[in-house]
C-alpha atoms as a PDB file:
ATOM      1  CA  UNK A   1     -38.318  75.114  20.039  1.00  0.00           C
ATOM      2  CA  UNK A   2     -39.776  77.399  22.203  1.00  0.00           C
ATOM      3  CA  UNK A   3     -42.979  79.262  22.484  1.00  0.00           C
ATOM      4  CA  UNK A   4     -44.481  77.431  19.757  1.00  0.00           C
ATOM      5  CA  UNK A   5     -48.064  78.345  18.748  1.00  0.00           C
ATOM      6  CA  UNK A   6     -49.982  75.157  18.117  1.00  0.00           C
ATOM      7  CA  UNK A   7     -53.870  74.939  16.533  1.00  0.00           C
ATOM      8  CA  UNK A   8     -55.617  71.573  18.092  1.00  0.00           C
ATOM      9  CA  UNK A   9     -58.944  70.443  16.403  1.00  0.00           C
ATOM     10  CA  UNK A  10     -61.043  68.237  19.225  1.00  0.00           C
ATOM     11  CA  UNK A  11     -59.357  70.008  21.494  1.00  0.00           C
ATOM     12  CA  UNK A  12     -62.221  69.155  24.377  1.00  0.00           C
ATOM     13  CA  UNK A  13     -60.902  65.862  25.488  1.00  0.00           C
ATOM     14  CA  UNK A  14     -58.897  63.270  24.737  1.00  0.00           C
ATOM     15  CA  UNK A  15     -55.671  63.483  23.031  1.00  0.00           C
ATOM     16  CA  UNK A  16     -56.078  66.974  22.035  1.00  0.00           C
ATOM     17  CA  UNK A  17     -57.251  68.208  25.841  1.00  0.00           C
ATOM     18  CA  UNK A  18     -54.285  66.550  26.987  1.00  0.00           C
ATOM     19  CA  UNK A  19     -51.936  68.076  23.877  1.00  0.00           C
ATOM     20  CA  UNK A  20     -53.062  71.365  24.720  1.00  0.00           C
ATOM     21  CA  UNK A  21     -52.717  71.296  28.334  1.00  0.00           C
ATOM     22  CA  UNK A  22     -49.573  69.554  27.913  1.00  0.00           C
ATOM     23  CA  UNK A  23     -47.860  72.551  25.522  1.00  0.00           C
ATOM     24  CA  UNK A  24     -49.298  75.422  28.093  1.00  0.00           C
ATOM     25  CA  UNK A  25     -47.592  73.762  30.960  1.00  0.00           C
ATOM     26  CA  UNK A  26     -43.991  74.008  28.375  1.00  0.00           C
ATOM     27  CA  UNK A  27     -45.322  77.854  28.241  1.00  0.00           C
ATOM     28  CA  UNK A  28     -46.445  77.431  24.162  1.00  0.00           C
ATOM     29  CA  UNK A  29     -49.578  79.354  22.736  1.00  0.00           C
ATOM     30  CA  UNK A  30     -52.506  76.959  22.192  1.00  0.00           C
ATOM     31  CA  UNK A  31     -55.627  77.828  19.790  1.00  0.00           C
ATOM     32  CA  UNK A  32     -58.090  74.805  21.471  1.00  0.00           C
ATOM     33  CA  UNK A  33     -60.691  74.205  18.936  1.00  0.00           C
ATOM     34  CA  UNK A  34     -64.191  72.144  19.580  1.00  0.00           C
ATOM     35  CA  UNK A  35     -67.810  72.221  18.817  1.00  0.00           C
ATOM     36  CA  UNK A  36     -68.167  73.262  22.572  1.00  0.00           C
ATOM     37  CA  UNK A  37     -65.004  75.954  23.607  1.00  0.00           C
ATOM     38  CA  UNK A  38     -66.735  76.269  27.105  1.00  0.00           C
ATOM     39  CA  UNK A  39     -65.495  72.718  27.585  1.00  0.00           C
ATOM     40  CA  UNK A  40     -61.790  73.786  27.063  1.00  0.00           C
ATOM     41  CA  UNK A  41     -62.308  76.731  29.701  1.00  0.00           C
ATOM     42  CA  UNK A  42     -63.862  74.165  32.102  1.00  0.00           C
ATOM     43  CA  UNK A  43     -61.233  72.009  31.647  1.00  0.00           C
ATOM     44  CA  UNK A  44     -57.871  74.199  31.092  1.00  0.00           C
ATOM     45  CA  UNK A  45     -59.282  77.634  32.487  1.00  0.00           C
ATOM     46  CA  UNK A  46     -58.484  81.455  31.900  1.00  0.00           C
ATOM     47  CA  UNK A  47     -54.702  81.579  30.532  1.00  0.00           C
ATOM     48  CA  UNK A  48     -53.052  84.314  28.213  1.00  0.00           C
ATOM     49  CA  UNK A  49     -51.643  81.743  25.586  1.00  0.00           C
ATOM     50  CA  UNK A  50     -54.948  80.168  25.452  1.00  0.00           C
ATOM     51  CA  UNK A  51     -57.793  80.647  22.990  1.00  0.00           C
ATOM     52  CA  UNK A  52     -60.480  78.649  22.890  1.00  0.00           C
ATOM     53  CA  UNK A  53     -62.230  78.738  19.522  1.00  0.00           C
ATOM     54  CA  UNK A  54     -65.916  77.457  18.237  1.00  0.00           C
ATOM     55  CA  UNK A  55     -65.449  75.309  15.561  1.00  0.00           C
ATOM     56  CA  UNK A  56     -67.275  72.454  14.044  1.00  0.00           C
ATOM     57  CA  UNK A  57     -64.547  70.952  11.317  1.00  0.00           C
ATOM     58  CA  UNK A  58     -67.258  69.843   9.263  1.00  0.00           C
ATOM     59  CA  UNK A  59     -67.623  73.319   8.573  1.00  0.00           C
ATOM     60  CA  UNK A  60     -65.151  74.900   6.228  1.00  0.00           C
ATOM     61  CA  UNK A  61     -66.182  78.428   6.457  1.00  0.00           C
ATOM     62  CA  UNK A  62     -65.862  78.259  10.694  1.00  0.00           C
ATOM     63  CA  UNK A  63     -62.346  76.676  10.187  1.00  0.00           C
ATOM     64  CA  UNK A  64     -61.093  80.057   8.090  1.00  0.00           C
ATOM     65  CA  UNK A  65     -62.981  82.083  10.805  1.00  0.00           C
ATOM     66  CA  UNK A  66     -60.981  80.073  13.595  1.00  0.00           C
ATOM     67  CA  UNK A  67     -57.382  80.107  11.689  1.00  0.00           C
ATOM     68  CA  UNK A  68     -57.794  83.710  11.504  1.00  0.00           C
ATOM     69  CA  UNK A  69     -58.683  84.652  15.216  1.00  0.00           C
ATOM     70  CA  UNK A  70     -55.526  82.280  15.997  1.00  0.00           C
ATOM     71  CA  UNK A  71     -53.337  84.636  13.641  1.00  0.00           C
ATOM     72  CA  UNK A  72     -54.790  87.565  14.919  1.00  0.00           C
ATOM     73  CA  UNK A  73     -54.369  86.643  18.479  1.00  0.00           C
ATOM     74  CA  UNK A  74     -50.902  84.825  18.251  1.00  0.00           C
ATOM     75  CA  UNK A  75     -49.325  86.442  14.835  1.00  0.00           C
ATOM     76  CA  UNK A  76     -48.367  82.883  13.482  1.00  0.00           C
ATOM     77  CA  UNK A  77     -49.455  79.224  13.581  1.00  0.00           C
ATOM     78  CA  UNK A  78     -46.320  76.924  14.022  1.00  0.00           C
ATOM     79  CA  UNK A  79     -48.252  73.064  14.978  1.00  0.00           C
ATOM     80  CA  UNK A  80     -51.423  72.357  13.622  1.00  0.00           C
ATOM     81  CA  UNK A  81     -52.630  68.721  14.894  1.00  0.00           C
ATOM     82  CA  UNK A  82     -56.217  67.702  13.285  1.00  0.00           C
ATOM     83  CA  UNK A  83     -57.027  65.342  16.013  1.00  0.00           C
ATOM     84  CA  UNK A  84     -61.089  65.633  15.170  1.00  0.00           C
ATOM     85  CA  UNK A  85     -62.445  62.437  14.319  1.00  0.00           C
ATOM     86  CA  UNK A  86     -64.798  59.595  15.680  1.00  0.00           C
ATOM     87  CA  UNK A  87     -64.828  55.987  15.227  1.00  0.00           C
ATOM     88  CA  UNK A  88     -67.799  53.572  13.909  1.00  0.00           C
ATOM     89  CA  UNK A  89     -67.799  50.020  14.173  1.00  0.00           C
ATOM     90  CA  UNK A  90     -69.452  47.173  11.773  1.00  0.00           C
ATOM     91  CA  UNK A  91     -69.647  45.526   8.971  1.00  0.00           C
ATOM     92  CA  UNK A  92     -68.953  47.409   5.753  1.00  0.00           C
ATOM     93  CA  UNK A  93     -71.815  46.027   4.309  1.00  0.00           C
ATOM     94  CA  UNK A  94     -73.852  46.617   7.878  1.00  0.00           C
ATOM     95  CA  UNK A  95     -72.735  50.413   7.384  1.00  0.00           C
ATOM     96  CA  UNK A  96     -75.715  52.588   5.331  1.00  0.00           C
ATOM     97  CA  UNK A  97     -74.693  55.240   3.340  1.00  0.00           C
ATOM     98  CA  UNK A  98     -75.190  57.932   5.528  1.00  0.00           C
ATOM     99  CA  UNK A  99     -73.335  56.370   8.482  1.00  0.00           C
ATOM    100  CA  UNK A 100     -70.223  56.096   5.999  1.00  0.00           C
ATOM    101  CA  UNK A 101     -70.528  60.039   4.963  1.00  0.00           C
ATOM    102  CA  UNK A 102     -70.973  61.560   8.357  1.00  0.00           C
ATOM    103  CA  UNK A 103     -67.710  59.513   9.175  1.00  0.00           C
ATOM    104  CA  UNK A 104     -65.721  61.082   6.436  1.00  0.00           C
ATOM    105  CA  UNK A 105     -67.328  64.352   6.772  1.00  0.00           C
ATOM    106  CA  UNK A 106     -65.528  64.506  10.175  1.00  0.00           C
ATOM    107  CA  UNK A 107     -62.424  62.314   9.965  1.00  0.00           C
ATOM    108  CA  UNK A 108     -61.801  63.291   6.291  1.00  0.00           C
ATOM    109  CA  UNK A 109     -63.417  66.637   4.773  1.00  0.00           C
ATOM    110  CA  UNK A 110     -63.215  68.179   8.069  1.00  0.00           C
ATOM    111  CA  UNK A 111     -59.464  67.324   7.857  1.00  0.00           C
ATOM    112  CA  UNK A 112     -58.885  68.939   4.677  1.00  0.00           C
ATOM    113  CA  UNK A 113     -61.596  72.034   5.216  1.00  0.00           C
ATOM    114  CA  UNK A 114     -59.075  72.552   9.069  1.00  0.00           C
ATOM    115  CA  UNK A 115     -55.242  72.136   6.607  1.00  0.00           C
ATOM    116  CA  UNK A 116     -57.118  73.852   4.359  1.00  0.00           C
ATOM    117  CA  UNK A 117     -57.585  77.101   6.767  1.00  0.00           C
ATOM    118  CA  UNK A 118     -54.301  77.092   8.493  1.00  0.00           C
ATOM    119  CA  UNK A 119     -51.952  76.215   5.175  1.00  0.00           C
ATOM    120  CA  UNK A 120     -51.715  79.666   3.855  1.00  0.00           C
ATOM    121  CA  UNK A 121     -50.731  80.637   6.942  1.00  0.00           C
ATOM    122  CA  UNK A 122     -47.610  78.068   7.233  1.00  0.00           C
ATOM    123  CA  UNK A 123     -46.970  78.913   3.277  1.00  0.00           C
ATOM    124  CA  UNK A 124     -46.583  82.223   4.179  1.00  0.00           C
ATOM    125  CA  UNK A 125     -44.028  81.554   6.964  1.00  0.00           C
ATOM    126  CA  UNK A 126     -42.125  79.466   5.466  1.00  0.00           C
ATOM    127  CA  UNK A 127     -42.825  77.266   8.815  1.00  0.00           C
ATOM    128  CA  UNK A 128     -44.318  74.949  10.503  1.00  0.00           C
ATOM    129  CA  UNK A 129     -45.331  71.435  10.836  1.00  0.00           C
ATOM    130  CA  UNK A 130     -48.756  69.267  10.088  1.00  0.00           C
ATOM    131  CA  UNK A 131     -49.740  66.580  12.792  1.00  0.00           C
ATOM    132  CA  UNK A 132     -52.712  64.647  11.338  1.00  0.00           C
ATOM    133  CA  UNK A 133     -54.085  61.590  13.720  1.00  0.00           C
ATOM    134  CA  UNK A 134     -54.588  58.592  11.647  1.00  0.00           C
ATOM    135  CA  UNK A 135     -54.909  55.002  13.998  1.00  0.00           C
ATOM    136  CA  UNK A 136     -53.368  51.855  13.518  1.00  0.00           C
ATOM    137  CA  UNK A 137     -56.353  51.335  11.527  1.00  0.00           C
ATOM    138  CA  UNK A 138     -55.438  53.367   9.226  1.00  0.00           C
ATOM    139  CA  UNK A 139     -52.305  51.400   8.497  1.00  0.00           C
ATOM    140  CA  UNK A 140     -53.483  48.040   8.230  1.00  0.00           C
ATOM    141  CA  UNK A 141     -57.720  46.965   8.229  1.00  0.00           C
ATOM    142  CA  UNK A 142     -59.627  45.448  10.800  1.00  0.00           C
ATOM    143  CA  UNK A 143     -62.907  43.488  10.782  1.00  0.00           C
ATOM    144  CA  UNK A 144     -65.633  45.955  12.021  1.00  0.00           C
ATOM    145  CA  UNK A 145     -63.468  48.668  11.279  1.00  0.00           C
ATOM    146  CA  UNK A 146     -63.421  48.769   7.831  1.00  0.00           C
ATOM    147  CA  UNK A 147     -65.501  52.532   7.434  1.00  0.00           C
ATOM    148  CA  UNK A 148     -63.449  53.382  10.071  1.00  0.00           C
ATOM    149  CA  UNK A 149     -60.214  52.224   8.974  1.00  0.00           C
ATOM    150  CA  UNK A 150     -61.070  54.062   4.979  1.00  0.00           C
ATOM    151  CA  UNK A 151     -61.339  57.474   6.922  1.00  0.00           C
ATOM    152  CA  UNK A 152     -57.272  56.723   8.031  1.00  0.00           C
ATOM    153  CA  UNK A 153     -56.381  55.151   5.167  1.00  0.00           C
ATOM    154  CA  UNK A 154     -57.501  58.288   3.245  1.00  0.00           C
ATOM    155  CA  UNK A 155     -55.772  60.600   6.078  1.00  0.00           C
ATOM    156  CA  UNK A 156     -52.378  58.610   5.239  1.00  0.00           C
ATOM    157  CA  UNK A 157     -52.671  59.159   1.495  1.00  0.00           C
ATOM    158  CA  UNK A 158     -53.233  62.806   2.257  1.00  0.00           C
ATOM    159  CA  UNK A 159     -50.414  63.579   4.053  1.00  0.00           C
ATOM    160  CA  UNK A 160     -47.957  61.140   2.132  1.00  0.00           C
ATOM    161  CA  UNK A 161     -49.017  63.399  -0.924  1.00  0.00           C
ATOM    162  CA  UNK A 162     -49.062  66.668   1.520  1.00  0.00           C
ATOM    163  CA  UNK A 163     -45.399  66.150   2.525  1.00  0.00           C
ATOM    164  CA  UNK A 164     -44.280  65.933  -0.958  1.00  0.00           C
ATOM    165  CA  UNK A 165     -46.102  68.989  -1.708  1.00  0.00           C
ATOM    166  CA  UNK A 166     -44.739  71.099   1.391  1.00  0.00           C
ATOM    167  CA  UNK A 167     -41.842  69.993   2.146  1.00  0.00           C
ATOM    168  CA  UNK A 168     -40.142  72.870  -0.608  1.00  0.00           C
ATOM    169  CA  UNK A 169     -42.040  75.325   1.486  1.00  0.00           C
ATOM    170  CA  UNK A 170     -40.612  74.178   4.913  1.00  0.00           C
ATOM    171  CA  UNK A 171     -43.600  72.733   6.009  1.00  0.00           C
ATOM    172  CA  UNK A 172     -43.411  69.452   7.660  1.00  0.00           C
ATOM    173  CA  UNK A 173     -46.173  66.789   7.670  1.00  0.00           C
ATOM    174  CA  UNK A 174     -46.590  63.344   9.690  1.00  0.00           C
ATOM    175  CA  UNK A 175     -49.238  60.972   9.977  1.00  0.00           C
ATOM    176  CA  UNK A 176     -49.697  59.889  14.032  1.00  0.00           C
ATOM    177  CA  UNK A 177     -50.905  56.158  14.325  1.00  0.00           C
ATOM    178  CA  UNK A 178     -52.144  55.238  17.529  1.00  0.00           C
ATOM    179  CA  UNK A 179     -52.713  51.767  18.840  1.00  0.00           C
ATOM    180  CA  UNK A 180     -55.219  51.284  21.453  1.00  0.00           C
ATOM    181  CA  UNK A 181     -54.917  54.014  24.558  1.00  0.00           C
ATOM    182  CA  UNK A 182     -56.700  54.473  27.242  1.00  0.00           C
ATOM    183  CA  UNK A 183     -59.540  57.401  26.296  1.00  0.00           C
ATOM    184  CA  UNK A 184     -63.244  57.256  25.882  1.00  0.00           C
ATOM    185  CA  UNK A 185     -62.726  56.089  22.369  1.00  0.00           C
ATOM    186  CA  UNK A 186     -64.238  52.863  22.716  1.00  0.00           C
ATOM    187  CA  UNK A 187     -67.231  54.809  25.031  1.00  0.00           C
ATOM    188  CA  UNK A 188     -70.245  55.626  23.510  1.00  0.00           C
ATOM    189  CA  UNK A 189     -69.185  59.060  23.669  1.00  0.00           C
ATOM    190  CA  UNK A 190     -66.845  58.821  20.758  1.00  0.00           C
ATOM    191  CA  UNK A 191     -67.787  55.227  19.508  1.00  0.00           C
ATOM    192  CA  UNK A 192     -70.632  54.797  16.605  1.00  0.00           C
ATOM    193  CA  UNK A 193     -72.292  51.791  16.201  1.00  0.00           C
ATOM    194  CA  UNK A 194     -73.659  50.618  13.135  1.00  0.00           C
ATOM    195  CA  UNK A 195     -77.437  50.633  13.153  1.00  0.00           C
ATOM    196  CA  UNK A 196     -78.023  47.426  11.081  1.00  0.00           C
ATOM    197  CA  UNK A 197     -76.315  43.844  11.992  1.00  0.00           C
ATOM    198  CA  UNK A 198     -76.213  41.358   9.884  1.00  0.00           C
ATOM    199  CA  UNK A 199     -76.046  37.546  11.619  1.00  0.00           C
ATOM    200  CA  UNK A 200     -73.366  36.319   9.303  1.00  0.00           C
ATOM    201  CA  UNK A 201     -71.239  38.607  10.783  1.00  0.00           C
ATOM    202  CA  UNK A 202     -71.355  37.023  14.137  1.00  0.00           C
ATOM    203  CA  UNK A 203     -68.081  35.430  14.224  1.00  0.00           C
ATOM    204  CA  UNK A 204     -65.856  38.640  13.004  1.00  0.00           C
ATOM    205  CA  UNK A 205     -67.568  41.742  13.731  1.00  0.00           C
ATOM    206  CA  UNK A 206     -69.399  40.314  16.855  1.00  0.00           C
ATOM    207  CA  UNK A 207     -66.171  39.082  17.988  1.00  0.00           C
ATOM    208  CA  UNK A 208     -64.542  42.785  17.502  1.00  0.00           C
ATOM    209  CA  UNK A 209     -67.982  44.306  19.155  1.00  0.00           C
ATOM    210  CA  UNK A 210     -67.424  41.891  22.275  1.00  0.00           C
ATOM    211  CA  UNK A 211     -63.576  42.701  21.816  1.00  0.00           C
ATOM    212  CA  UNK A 212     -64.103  46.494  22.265  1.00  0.00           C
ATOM    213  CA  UNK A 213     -66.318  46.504  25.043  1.00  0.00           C
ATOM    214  CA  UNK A 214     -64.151  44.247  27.005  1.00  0.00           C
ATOM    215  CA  UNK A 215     -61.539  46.906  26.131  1.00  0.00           C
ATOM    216  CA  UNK A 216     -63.101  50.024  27.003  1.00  0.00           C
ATOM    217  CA  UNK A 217     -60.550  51.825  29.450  1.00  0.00           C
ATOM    218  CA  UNK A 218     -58.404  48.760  29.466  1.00  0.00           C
ATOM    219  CA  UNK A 219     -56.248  49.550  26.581  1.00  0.00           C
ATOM    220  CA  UNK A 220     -52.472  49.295  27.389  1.00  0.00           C
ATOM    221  CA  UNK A 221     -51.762  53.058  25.694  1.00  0.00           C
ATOM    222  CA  UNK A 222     -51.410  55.883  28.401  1.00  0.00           C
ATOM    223  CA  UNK A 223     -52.490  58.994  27.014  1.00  0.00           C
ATOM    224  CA  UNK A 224     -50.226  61.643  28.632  1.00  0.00           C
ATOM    225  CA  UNK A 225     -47.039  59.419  27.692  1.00  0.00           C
ATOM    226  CA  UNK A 226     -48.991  60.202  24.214  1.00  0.00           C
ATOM    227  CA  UNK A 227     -49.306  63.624  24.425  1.00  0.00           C
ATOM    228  CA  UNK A 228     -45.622  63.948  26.065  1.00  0.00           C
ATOM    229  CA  UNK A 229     -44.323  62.223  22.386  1.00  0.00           C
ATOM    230  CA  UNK A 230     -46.348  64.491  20.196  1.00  0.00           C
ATOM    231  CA  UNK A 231     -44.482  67.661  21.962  1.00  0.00           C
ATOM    232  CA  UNK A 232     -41.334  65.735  21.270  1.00  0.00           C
ATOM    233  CA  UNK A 233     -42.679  65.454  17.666  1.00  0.00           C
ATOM    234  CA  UNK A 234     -43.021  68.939  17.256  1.00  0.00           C
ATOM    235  CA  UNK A 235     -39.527  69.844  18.590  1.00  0.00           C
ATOM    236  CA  UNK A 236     -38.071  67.968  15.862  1.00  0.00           C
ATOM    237  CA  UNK A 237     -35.744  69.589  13.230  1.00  0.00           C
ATOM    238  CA  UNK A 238     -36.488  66.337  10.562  1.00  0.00           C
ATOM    239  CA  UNK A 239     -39.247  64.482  11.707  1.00  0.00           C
ATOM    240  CA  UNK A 240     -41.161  61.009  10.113  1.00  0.00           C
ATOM    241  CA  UNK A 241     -43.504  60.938   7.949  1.00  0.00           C
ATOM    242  CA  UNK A 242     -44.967  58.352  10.210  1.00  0.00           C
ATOM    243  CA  UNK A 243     -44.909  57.647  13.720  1.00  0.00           C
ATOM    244  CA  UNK A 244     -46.246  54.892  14.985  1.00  0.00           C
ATOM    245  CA  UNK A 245     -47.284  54.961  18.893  1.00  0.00           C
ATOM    246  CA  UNK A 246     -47.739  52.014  21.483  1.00  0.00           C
ATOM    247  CA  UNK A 247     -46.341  48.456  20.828  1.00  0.00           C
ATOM    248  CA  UNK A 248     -49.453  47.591  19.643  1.00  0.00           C
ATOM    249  CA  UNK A 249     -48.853  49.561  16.668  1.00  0.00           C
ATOM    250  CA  UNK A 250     -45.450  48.980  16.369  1.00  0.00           C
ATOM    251  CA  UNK A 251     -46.405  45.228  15.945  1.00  0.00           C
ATOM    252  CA  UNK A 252     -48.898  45.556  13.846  1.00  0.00           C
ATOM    253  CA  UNK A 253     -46.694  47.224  11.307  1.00  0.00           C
ATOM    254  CA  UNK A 254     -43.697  44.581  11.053  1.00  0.00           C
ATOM    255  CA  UNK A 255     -46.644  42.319  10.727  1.00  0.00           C
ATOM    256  CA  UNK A 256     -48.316  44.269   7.682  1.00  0.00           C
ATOM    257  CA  UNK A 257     -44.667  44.277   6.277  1.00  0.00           C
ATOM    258  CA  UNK A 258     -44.008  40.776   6.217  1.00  0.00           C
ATOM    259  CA  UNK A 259     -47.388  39.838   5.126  1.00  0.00           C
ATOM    260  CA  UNK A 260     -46.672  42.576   2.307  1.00  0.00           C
ATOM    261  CA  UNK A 261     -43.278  41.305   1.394  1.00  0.00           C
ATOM    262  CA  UNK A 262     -44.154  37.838   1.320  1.00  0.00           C
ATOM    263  CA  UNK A 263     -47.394  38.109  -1.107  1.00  0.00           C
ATOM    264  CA  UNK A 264     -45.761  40.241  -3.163  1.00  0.00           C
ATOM    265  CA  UNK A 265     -42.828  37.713  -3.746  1.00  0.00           C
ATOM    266  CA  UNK A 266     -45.323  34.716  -4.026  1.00  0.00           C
ATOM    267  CA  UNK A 267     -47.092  36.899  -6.891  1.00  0.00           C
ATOM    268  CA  UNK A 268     -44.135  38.666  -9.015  1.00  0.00           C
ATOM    269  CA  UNK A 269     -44.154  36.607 -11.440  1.00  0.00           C
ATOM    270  CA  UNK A 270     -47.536  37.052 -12.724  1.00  0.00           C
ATOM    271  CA  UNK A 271     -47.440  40.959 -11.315  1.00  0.00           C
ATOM    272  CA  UNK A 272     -44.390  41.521 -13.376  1.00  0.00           C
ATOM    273  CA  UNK A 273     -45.472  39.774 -16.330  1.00  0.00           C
ATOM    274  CA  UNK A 274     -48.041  42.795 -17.457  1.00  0.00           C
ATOM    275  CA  UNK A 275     -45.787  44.992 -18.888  1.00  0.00           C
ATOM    276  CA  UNK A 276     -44.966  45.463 -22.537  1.00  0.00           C
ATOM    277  CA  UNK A 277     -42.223  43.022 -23.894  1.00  0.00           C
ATOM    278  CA  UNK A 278     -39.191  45.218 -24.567  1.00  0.00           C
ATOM    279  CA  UNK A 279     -39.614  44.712 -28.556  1.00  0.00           C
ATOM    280  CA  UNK A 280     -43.148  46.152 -28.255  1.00  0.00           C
ATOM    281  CA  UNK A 281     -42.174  48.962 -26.369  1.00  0.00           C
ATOM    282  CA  UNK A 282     -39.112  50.144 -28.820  1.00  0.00           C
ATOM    283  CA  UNK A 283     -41.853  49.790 -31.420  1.00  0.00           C
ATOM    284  CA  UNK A 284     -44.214  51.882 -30.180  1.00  0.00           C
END
């Protein structure tokens, strides 16, 4: 598809520095969005299909302010990838209430406040298609991820109902889930830690804690192969729902199906065994 006009949400670094300078290159339009724009200029310079745009997702007001300018400047939005979103790591029970709602005020309700912006805009074309970064987490829990992991999980029940809801309007939706790649996610940059640790914990969230440190910019994922499959994503005419990316994932989901498929057969009988007798039922 060419000349596509794409709106990126953390559009600073990571994934979406590397989506955005990846879709220039193919000679797209690209609205870059971050708290900090001067960091997309630093990074991707002065180009004509490039606007840089302030915006803090958390923020619904600056998100309608930043769809606009991206209408006014390009005439259409035809990608929109919400890629904002941080990780935090501990315990639930470790995690304080405010630690758990700045989490979901980024990786959740800035989501929605970004879709929320730009979907009037697809509606009206007829067009386009939703790219919203969940994580492998998202798919199946970890210990120490568990806040973490409720953000995604709440990202895939969003756009599993936001397909359903679009798809008559021919707007597409999928749900991205990364394994483990190679970014500054596991940095302190992009990486909260939970203030309070509880010693009980030791042997499962210590363990991940030890885990991720060791794995900081070791993680078998390469970015730019990443970046190169969301472009691919984009291009096509019926894509997933979900796309799983790196083997990591990829194994991690047959394993969640099998352990899925084998509890529920092990409890059918008693899960089946709720439901009204047939008699009752003509009854009622």
């Amino acid at each position: 598809m060419a000349n596509q006009v794409w709106f990126i949400t953390g559009a600073s670094r990571g994934f979406g520095l590397l989506i955005a300078r990846d879709a220039l290159a193919r000679g797209d339009s690209v609205v870059a969005a971050a708290r900090n724009p001067q960091a997309i200029v630093d990074s991707l310079g002065v180009h004509p299909k490039l606007l840089p745009v302030q915006l803090d997702v958390t923020k619904e007001a600056a998100a309608v302010v930043a769809a606009r300018a991206a209408v006014e400047r390009f005439g259409r939005i035809d990608v929109l990838v919400n890629n904002a979103g941080y990780g935090i790591l501990g315990a639930v029970e470790e995690t304080s209430a405010e630690e758990v709602r700045r989490n979901f005020e980024t990786n959740v309700f800035g989501l929605l406040n970004v879709s929320r912006a730009v979907l009037p805009v697809m509606r009206e074309q007829r067009s386009g298609h939703v790219i919203n970064i969940s994580s492998l987490g998202g798919y199946q829990a970890y210990s120490g991820w568990g806040v973490y992991g409720s953000t995604k999980f709440a990202v895939e029940g969003l756009s599993e109902a936001m397909a359903l809801e679009l798809a008559p309007l021919g707007v597409h939706v999928t749900v991205v889930e990364p394994g483990f790649f190679r970014t500054d996610f596991l940095d302190a940059t992009s990486l909260v830690e939970t203030t309070r640790r509880i010693e009980d914990y030791k042997d499962t969230v210590g363990a991940m804690r030890t885990f991720a440190a060791a794995a900081n910019h070791a993680q078998p994922g390469d970015p730019a192969k990443l970046s190169q499959a969301l472009l691919k994503l984009a291009d096509a005419a019926q894509p997933p729902l979900r796309l799983q990316l790196g083997s990591d994932a990829v194994a991690r989901a047959y394993t969640k199906h099998q352990q899925v498929e084998q509890e529920l057969a092990q409890w059918k009988e008693l899960a089946l065994s709720t439901d009204f007798e047939q008699a009752a039922r003509q009854a009622a």
